[in-house]
Protein backbone atom coordinates (compact mmCIF):
# COMPACT_ATOMS: atom_id res chain seq x y z
CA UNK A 1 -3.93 19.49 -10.59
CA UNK A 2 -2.22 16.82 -8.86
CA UNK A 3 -2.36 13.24 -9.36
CA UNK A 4 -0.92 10.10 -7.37
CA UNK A 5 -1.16 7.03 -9.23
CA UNK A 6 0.13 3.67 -8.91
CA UNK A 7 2.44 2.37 -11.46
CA UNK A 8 2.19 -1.26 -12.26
CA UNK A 9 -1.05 -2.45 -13.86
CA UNK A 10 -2.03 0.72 -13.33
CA UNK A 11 -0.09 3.18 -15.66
CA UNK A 12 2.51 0.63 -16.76
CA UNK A 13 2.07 -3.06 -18.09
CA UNK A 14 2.88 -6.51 -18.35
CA UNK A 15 3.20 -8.29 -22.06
CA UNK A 16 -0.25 -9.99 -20.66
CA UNK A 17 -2.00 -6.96 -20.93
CA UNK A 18 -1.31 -5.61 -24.07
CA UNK A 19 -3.92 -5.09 -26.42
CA UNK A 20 -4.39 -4.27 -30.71
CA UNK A 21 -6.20 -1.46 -28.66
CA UNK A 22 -3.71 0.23 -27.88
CA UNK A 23 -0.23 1.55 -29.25
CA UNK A 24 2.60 1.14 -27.02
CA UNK A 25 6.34 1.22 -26.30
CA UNK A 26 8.82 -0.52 -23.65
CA UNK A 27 9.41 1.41 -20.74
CA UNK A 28 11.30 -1.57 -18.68
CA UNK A 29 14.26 -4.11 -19.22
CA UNK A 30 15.07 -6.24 -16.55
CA UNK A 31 18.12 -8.97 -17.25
CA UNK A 32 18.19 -8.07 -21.38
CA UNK A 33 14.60 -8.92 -21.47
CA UNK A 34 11.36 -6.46 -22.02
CA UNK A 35 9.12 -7.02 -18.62
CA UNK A 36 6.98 -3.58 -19.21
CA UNK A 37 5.26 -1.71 -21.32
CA UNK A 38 3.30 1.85 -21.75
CA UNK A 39 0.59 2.86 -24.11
CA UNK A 40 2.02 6.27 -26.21
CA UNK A 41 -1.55 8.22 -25.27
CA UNK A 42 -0.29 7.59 -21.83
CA UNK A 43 3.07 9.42 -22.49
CA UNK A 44 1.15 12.00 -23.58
CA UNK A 45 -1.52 12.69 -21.05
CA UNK A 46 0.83 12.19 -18.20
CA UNK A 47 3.11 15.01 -20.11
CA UNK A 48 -0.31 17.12 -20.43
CA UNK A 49 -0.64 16.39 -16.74
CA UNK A 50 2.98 17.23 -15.67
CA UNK A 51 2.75 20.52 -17.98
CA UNK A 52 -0.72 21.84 -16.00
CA UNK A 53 0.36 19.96 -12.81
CA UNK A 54 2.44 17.25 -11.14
CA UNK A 55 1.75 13.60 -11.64
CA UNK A 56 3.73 11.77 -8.66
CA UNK A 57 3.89 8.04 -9.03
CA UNK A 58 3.21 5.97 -5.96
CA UNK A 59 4.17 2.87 -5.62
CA UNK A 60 5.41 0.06 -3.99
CA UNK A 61 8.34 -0.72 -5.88
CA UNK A 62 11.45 -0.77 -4.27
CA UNK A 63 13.93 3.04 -5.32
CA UNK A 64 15.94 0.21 -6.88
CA UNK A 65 12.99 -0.90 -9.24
CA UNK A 66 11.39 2.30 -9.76
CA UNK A 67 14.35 3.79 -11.30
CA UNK A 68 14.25 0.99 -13.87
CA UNK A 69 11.46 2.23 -15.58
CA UNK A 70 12.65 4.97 -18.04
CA UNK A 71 9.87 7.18 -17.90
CA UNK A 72 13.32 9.76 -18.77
CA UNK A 73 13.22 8.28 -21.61
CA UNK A 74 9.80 9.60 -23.02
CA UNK A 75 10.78 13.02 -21.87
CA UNK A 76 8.90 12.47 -18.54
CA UNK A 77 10.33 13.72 -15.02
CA UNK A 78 9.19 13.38 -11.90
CA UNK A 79 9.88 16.27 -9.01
CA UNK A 80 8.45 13.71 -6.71
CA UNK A 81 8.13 10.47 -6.39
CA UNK A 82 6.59 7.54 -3.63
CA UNK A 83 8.55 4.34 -3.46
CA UNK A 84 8.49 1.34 -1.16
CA UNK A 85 4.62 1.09 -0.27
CA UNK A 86 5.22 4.87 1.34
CA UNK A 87 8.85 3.90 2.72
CA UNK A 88 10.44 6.96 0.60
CA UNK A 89 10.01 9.37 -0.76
CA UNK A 90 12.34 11.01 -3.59
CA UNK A 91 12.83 14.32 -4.25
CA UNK A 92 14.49 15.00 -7.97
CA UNK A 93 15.01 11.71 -7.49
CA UNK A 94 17.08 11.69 -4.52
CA UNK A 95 15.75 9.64 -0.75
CA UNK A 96 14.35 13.05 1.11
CA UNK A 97 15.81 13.15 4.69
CA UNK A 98 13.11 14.10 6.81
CA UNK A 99 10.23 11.28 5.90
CA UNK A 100 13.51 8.80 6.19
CA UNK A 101 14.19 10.28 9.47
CA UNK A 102 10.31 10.46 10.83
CA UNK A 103 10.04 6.68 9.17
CA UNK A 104 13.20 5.41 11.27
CA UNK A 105 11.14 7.04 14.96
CA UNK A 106 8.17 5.14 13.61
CA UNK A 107 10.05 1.78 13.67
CA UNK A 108 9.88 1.73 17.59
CA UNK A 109 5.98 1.05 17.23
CA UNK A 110 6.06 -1.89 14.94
CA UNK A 111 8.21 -5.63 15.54
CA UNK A 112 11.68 -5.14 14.02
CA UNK A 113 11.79 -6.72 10.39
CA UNK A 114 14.78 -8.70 11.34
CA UNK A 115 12.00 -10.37 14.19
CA UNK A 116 9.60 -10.44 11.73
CA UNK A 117 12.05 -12.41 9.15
CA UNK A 118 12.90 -14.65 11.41
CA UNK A 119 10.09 -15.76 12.60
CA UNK A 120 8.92 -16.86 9.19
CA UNK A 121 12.19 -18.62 8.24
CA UNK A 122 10.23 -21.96 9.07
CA UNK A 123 7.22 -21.16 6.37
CA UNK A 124 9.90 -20.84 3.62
CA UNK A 125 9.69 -24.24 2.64
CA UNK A 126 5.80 -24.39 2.82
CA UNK A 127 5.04 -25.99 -1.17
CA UNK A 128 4.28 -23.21 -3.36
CA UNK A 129 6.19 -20.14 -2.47
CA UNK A 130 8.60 -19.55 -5.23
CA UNK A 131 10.70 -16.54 -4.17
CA UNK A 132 11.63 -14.56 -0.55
CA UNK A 133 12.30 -10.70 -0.62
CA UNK A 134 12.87 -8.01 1.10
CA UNK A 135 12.45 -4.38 0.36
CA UNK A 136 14.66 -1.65 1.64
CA UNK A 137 15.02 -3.23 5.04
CA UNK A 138 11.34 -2.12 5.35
CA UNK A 139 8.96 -4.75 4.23
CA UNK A 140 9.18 -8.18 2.76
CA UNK A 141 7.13 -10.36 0.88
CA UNK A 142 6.74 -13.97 -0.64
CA UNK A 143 6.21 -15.17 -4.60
CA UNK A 144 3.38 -17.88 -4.49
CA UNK A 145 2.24 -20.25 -7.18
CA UNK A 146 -1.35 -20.59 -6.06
CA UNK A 147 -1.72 -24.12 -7.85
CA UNK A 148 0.30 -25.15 -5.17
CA UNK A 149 0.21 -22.63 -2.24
CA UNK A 150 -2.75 -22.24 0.05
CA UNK A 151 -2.70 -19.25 2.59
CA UNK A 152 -3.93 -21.65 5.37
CA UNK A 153 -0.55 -22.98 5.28
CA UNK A 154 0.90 -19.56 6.72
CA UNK A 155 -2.14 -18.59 8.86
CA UNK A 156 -0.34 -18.96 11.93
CA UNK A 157 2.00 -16.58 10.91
CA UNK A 158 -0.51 -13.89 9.96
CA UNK A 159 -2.86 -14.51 12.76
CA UNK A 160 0.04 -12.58 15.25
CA UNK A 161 0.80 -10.06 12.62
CA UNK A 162 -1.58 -7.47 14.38
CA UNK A 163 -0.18 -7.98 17.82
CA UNK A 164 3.40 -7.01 16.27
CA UNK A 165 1.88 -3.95 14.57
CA UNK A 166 2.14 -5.26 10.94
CA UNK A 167 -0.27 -6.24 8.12
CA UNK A 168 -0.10 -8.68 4.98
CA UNK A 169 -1.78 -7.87 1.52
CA UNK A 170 -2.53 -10.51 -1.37
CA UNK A 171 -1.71 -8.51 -4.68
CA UNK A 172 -1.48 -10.69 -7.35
CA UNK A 173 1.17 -13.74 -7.02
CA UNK A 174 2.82 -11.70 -4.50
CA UNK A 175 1.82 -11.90 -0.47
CA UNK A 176 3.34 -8.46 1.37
CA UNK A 177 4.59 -8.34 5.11
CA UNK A 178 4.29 -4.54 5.82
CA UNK A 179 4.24 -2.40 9.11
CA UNK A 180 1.05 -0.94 9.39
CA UNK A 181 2.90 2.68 9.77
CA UNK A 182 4.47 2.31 6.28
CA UNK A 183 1.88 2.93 3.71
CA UNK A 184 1.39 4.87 0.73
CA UNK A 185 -1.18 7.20 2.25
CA UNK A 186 1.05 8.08 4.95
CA UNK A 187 3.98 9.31 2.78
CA UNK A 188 0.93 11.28 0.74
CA UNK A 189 -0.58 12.77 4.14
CA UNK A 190 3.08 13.71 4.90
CA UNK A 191 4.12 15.45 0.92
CA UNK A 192 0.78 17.21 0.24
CA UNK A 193 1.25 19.14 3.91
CA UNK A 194 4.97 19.49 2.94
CA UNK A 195 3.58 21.09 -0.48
CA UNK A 196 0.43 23.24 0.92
CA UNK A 197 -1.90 20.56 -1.58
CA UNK A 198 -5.21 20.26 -0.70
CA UNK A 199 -6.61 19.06 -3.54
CA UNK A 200 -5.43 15.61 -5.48
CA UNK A 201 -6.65 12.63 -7.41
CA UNK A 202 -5.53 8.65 -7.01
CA UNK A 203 -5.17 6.21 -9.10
CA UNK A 204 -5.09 2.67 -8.36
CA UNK A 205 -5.80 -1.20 -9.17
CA UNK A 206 -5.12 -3.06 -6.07
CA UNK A 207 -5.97 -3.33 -2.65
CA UNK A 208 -2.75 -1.96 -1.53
CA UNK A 209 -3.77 1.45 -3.18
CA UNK A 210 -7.13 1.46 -1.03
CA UNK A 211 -5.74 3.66 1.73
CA UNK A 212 -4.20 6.28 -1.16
CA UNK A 213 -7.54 5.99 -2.47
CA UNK A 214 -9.75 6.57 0.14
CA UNK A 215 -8.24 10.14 1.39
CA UNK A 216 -7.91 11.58 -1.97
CA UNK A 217 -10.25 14.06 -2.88
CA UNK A 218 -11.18 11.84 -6.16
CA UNK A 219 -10.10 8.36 -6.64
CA UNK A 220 -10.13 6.70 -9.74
CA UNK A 221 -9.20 2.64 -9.90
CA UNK A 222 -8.73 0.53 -13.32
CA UNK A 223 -11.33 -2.00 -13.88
CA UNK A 224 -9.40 -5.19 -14.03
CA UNK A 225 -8.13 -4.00 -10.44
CA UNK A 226 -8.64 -6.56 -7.61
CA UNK A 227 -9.93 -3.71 -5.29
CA UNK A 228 -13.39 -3.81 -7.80
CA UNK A 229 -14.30 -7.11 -6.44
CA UNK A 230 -14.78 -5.73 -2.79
CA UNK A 231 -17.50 -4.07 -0.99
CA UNK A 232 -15.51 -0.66 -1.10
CA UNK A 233 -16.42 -0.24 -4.73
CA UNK A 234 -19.01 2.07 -4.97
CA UNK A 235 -16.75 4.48 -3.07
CA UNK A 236 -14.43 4.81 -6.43
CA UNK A 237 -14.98 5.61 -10.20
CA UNK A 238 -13.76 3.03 -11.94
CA UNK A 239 -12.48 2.53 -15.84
CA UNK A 240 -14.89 1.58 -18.44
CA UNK A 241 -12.33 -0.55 -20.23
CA UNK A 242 -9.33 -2.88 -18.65
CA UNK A 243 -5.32 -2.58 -19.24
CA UNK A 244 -4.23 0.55 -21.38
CA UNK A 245 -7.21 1.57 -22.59
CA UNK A 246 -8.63 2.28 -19.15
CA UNK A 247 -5.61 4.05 -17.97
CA UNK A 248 -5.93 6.51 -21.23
CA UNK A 249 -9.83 6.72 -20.10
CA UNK A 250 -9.19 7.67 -16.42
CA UNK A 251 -6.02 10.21 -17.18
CA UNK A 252 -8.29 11.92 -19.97
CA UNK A 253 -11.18 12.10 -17.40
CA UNK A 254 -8.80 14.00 -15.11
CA UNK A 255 -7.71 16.99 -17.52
CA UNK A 256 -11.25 17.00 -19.22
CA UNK A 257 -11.98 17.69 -15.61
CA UNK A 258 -10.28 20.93 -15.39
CA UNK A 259 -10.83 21.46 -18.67
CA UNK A 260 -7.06 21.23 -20.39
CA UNK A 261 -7.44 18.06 -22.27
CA UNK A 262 -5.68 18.19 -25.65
CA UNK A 263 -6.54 15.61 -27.90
């Protein structure tokens, strides 16, 4: 039993989505103050998951803010882990060498991000974006407040992005600038050949997880997800309930699955 699952809004929460539902505990400070939160049934199935299996978060955090979440803390390890929308991989923790190595031959295919950067220097005073950053030299991406910001402003910028081999995904407040060879299904194609697995589950909540979602051999997304409010929907079993409670549902539907769910 193997799962990859996004991380944010999918296993782990903001303060906006907790709930009286559900029990929970802090899994993340950032700058002395509480930013995220997990539900205690959700300690407990991923550790029911781990025991039976490996759960192998995937996400697009940077190594830097993955390793802020104190999963350690709960008594939860990960052997493996997917960081940087597919960028890198850890092993134990640690940046594995050889999906570094085949991601740095990859990069002459795609603009360099230092091009890429550049070129949208002039669209960082465009009224609304809020905050510029970029990602392990990798990716980059833009904090919008959409009372102000319209994405027409910026459409001349992501009109060229497929002619330089990149993409750009709305998740949330944030806008991404990602080459279109560093994805999270990529670095999952690449670890389940590494690992002989031919058999796994997703989990997901945004558009960004489609691709993760779409060659897994079940894919389960969270309700509240923005990826339920495309076409693709049907293709995906989504959560009866939002937030917390429908991460519980979807990680209890896995082990009933294969029949080692301990309640």
């Amino acid at each position: 039993m193997i799962v990859f699952s996004d991380l944010d809004r999918s296993i782990i929460y903001s303060n906006k989505f907790l709930s009286a539902d559900s029990k929970y505990a802090n899994i993340e400070i950032y700058r002395e103050k509480e930013i995220s939160y997990i539900s205690l049934d959700t300690i407990n199935l991923i550790k029911q998951i781990q025991y039976y299996g490996m759960f192998i978060p995937t996400t697009t955090r940077t190594v830097e803010q993955f390793k802020r979440i104190e999963f350690n803390k709960y008594g939860i390890y990960f052997p493996w882990s997917i960081t940087s929308n597919g960028g890198v991989i850890l092993k134990d923790n640690e940046i594995l060498k050889s999906w570094s190595e085949k991601i740095d031959k990859l990069k002459s295919d795609y603009e360099p991000i230092e091009s890429m950067i550049y070129k949208f220097k002039d669209y960082l005073n465009v009224d609304g974006i809020t905050n510029f950053k970029v990602a392990e030299d990798t990716f980059f991406y833009i904090v919008v407040d959409f009372s102000k910001f319209n994405l027409e402003s910026i459409k001349e910028y992501t009109n060229v992005l497929e002619s330089k081999n990149w993409k750009f995904y709305v998740s949330g407040r944030k806008i991404y600038f990602i080459p279109k060879e560093i994805s999270k299904e990529n670095a999952i194609k690449y670890l389940t050949k590494e690992l002989g697995i031919e058999y796994f589950y997703a989990i997901g909540d945004s558009i960004m997880d489609y691709g993760m979602l779409n060659i897994s051999n079940k894919a389960y997304l969270l309700k509240h997800g923005d990826i339920n409010k495309n076409e693709i929907e049907n293709s995906f079993l989504s959560s009866s309930f939002n937030g917390m409670s429908g991460t519980e549902e979807i990680l209890s539907n896995i082990l009933d699955e294969n029949c080692l769910l301990n309640i």
